[in-house]
PDB file of N, CA and C in Angstrom:
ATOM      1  N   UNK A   1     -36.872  80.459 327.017  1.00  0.00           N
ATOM      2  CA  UNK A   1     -38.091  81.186 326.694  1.00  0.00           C
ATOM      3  C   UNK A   1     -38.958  80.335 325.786  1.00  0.00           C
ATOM      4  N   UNK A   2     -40.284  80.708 325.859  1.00  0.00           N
ATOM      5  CA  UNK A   2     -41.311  79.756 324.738  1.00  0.00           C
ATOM      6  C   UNK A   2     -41.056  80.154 323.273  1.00  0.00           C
ATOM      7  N   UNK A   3     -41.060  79.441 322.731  1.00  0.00           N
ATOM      8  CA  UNK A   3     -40.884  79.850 321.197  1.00  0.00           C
ATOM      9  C   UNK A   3     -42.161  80.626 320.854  1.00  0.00           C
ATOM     10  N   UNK A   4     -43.325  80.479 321.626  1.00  0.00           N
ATOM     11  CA  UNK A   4     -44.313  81.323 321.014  1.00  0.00           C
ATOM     12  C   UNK A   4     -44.178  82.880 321.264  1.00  0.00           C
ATOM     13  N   UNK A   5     -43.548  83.048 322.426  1.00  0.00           N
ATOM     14  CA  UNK A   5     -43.322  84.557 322.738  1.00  0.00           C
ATOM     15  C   UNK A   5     -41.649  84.846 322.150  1.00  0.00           C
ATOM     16  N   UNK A   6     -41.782  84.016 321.032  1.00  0.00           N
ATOM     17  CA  UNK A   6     -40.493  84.728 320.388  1.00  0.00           C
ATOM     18  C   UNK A   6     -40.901  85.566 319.299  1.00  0.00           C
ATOM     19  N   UNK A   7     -39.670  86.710 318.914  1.00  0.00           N
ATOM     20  CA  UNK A   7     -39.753  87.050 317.580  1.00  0.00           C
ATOM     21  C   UNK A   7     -39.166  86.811 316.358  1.00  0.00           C
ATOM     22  N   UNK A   8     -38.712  85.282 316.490  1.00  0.00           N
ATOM     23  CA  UNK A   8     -38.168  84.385 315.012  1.00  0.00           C
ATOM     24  C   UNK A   8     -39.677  83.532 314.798  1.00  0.00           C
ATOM     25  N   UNK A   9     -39.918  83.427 313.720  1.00  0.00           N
ATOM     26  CA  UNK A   9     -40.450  82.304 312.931  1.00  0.00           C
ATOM     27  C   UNK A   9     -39.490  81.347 312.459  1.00  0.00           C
ATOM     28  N   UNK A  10     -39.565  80.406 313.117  1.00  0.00           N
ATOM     29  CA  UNK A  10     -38.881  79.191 312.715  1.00  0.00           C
ATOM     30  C   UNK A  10     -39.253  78.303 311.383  1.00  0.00           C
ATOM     31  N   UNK A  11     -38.433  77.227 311.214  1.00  0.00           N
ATOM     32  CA  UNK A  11     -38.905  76.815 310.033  1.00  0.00           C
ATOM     33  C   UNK A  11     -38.809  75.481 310.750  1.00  0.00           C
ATOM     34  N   UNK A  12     -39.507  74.229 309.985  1.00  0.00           N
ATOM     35  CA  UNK A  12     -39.625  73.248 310.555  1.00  0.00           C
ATOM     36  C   UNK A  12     -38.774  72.202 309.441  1.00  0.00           C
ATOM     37  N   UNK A  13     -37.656  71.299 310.928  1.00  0.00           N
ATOM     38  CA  UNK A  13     -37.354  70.639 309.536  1.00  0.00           C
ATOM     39  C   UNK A  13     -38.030  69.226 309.539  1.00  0.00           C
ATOM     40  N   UNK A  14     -37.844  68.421 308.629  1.00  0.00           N
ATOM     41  CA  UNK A  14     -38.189  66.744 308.818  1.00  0.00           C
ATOM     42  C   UNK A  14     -36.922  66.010 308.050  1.00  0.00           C
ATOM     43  N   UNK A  15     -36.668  65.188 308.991  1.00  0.00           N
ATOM     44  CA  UNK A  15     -35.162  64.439 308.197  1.00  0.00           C
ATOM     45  C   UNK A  15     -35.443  62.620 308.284  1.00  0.00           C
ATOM     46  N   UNK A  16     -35.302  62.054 307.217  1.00  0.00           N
ATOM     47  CA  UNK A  16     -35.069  60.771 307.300  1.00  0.00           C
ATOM     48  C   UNK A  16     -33.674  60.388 307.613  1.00  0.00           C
ATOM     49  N   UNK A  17     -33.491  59.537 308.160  1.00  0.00           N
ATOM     50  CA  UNK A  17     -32.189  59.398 308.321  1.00  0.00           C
ATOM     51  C   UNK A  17     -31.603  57.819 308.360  1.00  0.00           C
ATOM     52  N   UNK A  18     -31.026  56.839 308.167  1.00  0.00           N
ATOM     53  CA  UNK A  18     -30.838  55.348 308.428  1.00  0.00           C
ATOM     54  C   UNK A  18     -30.292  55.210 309.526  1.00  0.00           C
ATOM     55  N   UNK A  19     -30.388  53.780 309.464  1.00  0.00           N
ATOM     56  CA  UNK A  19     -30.080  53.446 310.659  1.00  0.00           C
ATOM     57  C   UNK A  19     -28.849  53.836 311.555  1.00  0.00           C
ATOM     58  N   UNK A  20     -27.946  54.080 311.075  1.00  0.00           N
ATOM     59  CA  UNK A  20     -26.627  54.931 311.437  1.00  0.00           C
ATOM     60  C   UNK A  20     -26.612  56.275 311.375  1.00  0.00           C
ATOM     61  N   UNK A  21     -27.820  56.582 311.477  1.00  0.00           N
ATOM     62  CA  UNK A  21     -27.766  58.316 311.072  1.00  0.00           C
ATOM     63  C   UNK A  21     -27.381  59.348 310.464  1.00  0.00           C
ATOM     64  N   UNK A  22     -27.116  58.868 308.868  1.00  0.00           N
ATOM     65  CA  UNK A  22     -27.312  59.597 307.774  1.00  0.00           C
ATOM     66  C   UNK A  22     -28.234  60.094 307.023  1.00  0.00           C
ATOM     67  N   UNK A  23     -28.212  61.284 306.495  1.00  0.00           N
ATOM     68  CA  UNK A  23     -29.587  61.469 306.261  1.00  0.00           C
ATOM     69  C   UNK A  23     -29.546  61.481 304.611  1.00  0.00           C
ATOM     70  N   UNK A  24     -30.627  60.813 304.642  1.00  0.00           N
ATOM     71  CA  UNK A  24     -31.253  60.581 303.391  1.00  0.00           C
ATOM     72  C   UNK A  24     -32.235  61.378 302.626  1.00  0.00           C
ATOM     73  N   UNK A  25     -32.891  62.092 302.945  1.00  0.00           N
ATOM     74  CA  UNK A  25     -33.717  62.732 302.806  1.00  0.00           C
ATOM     75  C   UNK A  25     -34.887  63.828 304.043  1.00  0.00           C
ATOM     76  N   UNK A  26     -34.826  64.894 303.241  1.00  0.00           N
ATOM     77  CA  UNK A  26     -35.560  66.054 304.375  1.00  0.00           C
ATOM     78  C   UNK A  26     -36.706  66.657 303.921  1.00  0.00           C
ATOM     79  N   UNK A  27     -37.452  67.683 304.035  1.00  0.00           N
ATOM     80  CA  UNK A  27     -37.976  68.420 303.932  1.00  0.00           C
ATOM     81  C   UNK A  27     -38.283  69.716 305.022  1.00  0.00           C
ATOM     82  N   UNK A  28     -38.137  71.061 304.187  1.00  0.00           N
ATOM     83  CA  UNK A  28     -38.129  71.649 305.313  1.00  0.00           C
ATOM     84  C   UNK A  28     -39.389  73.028 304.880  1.00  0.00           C
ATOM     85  N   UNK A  29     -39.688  73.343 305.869  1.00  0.00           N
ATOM     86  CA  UNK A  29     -41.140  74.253 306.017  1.00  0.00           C
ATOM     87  C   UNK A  29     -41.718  75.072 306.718  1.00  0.00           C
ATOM     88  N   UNK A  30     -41.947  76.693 306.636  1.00  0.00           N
ATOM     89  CA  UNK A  30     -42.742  76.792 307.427  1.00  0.00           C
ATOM     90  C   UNK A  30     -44.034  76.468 307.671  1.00  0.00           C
ATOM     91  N   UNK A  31     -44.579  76.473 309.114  1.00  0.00           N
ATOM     92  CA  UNK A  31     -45.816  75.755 309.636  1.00  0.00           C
ATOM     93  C   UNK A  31     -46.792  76.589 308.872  1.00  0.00           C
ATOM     94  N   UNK A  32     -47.347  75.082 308.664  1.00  0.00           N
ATOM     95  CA  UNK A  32     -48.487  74.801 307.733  1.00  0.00           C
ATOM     96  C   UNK A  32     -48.822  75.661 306.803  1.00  0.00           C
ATOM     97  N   UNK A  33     -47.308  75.224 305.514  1.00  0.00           N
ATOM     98  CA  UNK A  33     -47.602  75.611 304.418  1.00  0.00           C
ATOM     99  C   UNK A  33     -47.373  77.098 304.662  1.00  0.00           C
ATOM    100  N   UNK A  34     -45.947  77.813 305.459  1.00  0.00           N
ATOM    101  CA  UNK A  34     -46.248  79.375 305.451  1.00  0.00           C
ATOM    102  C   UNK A  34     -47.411  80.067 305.996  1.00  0.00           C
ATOM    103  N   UNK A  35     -48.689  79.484 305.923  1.00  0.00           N
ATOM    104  CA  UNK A  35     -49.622  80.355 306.700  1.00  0.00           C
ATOM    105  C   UNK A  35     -49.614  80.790 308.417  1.00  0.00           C
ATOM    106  N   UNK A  36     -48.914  80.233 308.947  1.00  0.00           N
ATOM    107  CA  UNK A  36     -48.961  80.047 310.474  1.00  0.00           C
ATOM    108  C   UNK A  36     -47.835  80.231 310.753  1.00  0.00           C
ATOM    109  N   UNK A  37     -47.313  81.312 310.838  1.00  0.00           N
ATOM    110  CA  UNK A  37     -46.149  81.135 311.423  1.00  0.00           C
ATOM    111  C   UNK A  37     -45.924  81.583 313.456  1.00  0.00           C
ATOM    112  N   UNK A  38     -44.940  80.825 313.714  1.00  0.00           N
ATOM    113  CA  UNK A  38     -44.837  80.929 315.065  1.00  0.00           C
ATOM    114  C   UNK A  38     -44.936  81.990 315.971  1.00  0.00           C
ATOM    115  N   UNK A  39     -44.600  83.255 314.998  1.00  0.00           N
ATOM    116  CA  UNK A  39     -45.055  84.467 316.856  1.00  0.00           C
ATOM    117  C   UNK A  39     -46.357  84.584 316.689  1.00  0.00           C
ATOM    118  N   UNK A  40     -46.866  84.062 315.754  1.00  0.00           N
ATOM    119  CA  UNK A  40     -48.752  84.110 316.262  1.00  0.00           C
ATOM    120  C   UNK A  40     -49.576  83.414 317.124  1.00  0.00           C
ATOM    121  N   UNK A  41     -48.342  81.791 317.664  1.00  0.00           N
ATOM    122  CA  UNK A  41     -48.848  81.049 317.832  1.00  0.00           C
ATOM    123  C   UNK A  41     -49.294  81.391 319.393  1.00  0.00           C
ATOM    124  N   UNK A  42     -50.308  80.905 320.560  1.00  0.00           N
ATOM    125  CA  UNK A  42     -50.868  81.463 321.803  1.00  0.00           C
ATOM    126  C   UNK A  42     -50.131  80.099 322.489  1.00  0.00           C
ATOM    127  N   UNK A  43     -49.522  80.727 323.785  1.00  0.00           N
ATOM    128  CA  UNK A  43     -48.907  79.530 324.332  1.00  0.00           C
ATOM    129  C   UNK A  43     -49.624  78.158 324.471  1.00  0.00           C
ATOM    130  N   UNK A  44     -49.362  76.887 324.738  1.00  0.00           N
ATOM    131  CA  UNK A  44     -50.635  75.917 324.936  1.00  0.00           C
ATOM    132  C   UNK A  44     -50.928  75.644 323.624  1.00  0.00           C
ATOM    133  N   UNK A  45     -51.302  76.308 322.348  1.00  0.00           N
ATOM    134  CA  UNK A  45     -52.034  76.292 320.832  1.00  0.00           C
ATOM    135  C   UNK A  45     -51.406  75.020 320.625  1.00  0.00           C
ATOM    136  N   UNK A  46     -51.994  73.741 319.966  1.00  0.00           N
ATOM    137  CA  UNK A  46     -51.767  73.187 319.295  1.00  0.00           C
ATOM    138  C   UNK A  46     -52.133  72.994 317.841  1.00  0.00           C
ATOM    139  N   UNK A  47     -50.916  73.260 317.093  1.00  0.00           N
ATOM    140  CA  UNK A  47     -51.034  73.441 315.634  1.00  0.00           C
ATOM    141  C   UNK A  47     -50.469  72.367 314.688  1.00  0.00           C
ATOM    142  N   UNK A  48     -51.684  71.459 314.150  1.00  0.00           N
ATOM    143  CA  UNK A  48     -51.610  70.355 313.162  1.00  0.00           C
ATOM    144  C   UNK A  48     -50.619  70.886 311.579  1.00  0.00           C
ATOM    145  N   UNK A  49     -49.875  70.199 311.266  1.00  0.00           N
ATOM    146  CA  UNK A  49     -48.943  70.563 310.298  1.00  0.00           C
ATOM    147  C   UNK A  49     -49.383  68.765 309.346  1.00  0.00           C
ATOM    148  N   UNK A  50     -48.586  69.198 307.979  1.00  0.00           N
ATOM    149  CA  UNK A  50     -48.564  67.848 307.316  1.00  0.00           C
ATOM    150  C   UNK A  50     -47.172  67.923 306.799  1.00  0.00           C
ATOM    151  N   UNK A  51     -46.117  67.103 305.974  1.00  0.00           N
ATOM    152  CA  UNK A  51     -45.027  67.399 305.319  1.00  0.00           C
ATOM    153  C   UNK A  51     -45.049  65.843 304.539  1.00  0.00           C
ATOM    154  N   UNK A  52     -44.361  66.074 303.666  1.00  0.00           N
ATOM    155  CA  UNK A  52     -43.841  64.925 302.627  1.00  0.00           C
ATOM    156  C   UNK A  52     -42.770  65.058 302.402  1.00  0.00           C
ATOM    157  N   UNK A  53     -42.247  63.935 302.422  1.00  0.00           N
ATOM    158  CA  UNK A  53     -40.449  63.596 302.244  1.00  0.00           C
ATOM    159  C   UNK A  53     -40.366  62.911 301.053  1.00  0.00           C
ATOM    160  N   UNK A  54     -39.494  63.273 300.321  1.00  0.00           N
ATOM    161  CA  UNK A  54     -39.568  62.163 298.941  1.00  0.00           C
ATOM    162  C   UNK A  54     -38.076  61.447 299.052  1.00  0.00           C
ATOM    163  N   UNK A  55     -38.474  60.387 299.237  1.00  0.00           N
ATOM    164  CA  UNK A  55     -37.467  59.508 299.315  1.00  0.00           C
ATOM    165  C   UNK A  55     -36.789  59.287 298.111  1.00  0.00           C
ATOM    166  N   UNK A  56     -35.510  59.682 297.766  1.00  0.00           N
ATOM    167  CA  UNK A  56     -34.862  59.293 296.560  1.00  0.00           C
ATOM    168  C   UNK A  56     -34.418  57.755 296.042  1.00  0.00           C
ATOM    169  N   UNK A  57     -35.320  57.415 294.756  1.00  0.00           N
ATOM    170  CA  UNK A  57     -35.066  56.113 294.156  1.00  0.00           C
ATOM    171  C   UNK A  57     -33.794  55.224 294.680  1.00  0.00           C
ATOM    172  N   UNK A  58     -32.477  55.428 294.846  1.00  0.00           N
ATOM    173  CA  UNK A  58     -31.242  54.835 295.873  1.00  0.00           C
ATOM    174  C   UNK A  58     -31.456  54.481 296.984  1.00  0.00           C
ATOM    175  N   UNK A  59     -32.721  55.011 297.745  1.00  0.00           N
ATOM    176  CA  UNK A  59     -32.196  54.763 299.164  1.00  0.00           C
ATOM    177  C   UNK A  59     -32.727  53.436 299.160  1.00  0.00           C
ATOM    178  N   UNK A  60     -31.485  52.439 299.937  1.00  0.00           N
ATOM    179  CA  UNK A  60     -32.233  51.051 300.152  1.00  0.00           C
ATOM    180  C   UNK A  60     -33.547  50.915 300.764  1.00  0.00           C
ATOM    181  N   UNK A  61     -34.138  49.818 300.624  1.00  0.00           N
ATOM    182  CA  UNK A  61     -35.717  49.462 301.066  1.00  0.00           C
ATOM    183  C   UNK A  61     -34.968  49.102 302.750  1.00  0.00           C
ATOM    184  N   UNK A  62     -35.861  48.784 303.341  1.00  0.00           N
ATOM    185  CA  UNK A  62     -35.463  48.209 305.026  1.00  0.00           C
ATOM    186  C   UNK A  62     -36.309  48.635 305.655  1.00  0.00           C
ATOM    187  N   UNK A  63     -35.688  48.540 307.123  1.00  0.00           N
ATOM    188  CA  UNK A  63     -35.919  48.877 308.510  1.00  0.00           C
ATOM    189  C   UNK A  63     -35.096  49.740 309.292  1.00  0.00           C
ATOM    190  N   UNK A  64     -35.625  50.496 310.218  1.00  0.00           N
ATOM    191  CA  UNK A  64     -34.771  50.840 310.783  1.00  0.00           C
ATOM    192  C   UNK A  64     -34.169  52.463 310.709  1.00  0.00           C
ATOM    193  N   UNK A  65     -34.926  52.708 309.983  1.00  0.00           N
ATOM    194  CA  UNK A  65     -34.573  54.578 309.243  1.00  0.00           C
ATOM    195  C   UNK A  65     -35.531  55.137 310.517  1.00  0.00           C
ATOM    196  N   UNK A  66     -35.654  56.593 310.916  1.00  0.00           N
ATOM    197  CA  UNK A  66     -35.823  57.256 311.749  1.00  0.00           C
ATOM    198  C   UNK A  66     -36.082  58.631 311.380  1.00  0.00           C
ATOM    199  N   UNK A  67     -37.661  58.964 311.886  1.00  0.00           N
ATOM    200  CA  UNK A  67     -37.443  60.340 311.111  1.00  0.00           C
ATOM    201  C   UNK A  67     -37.753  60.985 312.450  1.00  0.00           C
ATOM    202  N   UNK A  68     -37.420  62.808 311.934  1.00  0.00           N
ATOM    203  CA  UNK A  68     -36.818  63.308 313.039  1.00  0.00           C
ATOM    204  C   UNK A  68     -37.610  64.761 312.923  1.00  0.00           C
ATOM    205  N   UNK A  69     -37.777  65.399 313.403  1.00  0.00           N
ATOM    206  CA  UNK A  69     -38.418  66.766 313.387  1.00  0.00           C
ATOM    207  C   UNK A  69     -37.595  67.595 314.233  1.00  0.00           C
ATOM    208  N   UNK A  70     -37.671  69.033 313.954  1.00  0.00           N
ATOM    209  CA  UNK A  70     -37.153  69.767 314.757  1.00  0.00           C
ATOM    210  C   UNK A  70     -37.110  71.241 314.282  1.00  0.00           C
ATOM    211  N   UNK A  71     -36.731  72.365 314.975  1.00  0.00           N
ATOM    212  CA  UNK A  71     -36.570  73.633 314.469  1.00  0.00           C
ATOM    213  C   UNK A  71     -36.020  74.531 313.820  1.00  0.00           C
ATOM    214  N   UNK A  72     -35.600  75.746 313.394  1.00  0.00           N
ATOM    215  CA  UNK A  72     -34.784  75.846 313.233  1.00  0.00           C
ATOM    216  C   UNK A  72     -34.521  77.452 312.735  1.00  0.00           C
ATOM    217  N   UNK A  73     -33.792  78.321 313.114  1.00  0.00           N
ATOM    218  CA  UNK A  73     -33.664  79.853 312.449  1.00  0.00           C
ATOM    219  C   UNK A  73     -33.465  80.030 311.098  1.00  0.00           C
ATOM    220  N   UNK A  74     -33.914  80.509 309.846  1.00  0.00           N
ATOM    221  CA  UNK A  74     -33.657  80.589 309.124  1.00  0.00           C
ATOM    222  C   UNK A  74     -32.968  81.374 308.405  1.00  0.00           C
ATOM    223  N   UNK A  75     -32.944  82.006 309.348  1.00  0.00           N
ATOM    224  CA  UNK A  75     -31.557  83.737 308.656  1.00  0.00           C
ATOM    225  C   UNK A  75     -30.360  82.830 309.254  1.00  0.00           C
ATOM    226  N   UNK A  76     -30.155  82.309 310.687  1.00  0.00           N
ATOM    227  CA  UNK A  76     -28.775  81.888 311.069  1.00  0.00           C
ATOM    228  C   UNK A  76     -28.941  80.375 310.773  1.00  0.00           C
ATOM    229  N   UNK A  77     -29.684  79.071 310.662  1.00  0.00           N
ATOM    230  CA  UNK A  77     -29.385  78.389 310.322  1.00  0.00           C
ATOM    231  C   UNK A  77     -29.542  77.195 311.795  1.00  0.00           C
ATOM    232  N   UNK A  78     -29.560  78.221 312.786  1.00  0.00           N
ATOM    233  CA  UNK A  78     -29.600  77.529 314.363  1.00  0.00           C
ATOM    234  C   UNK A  78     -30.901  77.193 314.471  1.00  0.00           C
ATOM    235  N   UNK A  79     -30.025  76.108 315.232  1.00  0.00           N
ATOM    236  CA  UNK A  79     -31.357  74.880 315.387  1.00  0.00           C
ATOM    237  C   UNK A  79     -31.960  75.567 316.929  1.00  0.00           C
ATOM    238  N   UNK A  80     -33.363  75.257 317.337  1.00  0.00           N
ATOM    239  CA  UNK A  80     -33.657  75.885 318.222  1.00  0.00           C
ATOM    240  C   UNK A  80     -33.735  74.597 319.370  1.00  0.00           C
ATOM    241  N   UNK A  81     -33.367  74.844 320.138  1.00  0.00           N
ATOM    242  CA  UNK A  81     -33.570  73.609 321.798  1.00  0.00           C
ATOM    243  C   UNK A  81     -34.117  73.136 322.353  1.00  0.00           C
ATOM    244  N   UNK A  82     -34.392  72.149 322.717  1.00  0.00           N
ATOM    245  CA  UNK A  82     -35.697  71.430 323.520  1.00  0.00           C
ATOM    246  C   UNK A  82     -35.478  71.659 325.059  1.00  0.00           C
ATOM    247  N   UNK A  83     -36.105  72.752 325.531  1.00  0.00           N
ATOM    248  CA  UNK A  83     -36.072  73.118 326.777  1.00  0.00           C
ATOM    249  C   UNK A  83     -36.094  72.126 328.245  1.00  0.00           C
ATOM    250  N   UNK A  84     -36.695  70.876 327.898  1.00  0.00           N
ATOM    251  CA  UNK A  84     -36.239  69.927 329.116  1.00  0.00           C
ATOM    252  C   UNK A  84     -34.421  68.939 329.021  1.00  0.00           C
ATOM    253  N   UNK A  85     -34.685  68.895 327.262  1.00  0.00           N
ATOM    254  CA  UNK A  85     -33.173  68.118 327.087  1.00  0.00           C
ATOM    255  C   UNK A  85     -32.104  68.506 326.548  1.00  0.00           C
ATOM    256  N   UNK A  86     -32.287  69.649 325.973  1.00  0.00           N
ATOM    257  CA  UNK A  86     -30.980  70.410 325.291  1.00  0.00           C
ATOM    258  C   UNK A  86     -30.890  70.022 323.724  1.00  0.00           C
ATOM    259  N   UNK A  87     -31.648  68.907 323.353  1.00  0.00           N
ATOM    260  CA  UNK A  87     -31.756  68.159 322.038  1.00  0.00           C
ATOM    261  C   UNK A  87     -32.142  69.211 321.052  1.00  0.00           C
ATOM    262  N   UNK A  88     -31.701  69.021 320.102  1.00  0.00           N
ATOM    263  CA  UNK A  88     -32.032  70.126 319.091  1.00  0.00           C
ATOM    264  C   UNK A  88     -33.085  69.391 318.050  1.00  0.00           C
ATOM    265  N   UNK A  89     -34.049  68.442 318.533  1.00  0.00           N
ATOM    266  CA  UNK A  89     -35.196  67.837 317.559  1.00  0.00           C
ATOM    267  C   UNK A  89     -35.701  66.863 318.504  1.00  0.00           C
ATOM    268  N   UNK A  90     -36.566  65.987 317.836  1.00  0.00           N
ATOM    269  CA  UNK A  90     -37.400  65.130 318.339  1.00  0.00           C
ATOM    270  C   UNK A  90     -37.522  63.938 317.386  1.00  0.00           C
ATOM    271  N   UNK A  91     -37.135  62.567 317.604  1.00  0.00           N
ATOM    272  CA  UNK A  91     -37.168  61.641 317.060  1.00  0.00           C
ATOM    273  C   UNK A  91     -38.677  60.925 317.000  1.00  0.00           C
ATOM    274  N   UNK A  92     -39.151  60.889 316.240  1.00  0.00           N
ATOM    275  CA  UNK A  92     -40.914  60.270 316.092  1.00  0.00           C
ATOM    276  C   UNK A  92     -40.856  59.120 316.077  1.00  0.00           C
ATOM    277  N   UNK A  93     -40.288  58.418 315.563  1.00  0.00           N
ATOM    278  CA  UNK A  93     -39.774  57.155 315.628  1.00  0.00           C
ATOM    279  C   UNK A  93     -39.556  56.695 314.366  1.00  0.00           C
ATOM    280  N   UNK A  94     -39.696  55.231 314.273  1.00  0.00           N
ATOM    281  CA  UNK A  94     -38.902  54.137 313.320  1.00  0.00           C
ATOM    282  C   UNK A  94     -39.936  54.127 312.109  1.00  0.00           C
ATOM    283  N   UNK A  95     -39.336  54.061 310.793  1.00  0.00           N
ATOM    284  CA  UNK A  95     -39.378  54.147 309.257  1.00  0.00           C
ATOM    285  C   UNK A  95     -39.239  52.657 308.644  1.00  0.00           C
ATOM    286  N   UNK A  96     -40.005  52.190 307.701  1.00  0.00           N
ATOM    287  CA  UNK A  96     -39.743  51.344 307.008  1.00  0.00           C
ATOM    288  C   UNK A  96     -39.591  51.720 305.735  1.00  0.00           C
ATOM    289  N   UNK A  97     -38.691  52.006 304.685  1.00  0.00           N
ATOM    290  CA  UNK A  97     -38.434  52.173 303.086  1.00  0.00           C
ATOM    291  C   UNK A  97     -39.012  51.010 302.556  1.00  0.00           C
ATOM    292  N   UNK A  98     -39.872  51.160 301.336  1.00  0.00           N
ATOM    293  CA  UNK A  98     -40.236  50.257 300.971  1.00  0.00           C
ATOM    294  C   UNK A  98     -39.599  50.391 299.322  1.00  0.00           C
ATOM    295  N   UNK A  99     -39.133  49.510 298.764  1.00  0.00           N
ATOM    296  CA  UNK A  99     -38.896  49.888 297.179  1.00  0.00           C
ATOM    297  C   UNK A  99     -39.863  49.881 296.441  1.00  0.00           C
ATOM    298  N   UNK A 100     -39.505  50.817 295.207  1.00  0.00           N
ATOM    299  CA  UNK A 100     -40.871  51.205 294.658  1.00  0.00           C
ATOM    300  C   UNK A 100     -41.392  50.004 293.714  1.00  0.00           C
ATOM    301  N   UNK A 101     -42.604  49.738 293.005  1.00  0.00           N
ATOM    302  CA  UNK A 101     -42.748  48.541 292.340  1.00  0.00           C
ATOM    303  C   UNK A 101     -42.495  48.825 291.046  1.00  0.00           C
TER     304      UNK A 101
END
């Protein structure tokens, strides 16, 4: 089913993760800032979001980190599915850490 004709509001997560796929850092949210949440959304709607991850002072500088988006129930904790792949997120792609000066 579309997540828009659902009746959960999901929460959105964002995960950094390294190159081996640990995660380092997340942030998690409802869309845009709580105001928008998903059974309002009209099928088709595309809805611009922003998020910030704060990378904790430890994590090495590099290449190769990966951040990741995806859904998720917030009373149960279940991640919601990507209806063509079964994937429970979406990889945006590749991260560079930079150390701080």
């Amino acid at each position: 089913s579309d997540v828009c004709s659902s009746d959960l509001d999901y929460t959105v997560y964002t995960h950094l993760l390294t190159p081996d796929g640990a995660l380092v850092a997340q942030s998690d949210s409802q869309p845009v800032g709580g105001t928008l949440p998903m059974r309002g959304w009209r099928p088709g709607e595309t809805v611009r979001d922003q998020f910030a991850i704060l990378v904790p002072p430890d994590v090495a500088a590099g290449d190769g980190y990966t951040l990741r988006v995806g859904l998720y129930d917030l009373a149960t904790l279940e991640r919601a599915l990507l209806e063509d792949s079964g994937d429970d997120g979406v990889t945006i792609g590749s991260v560079q850490v930079i150390a701080a000066p």
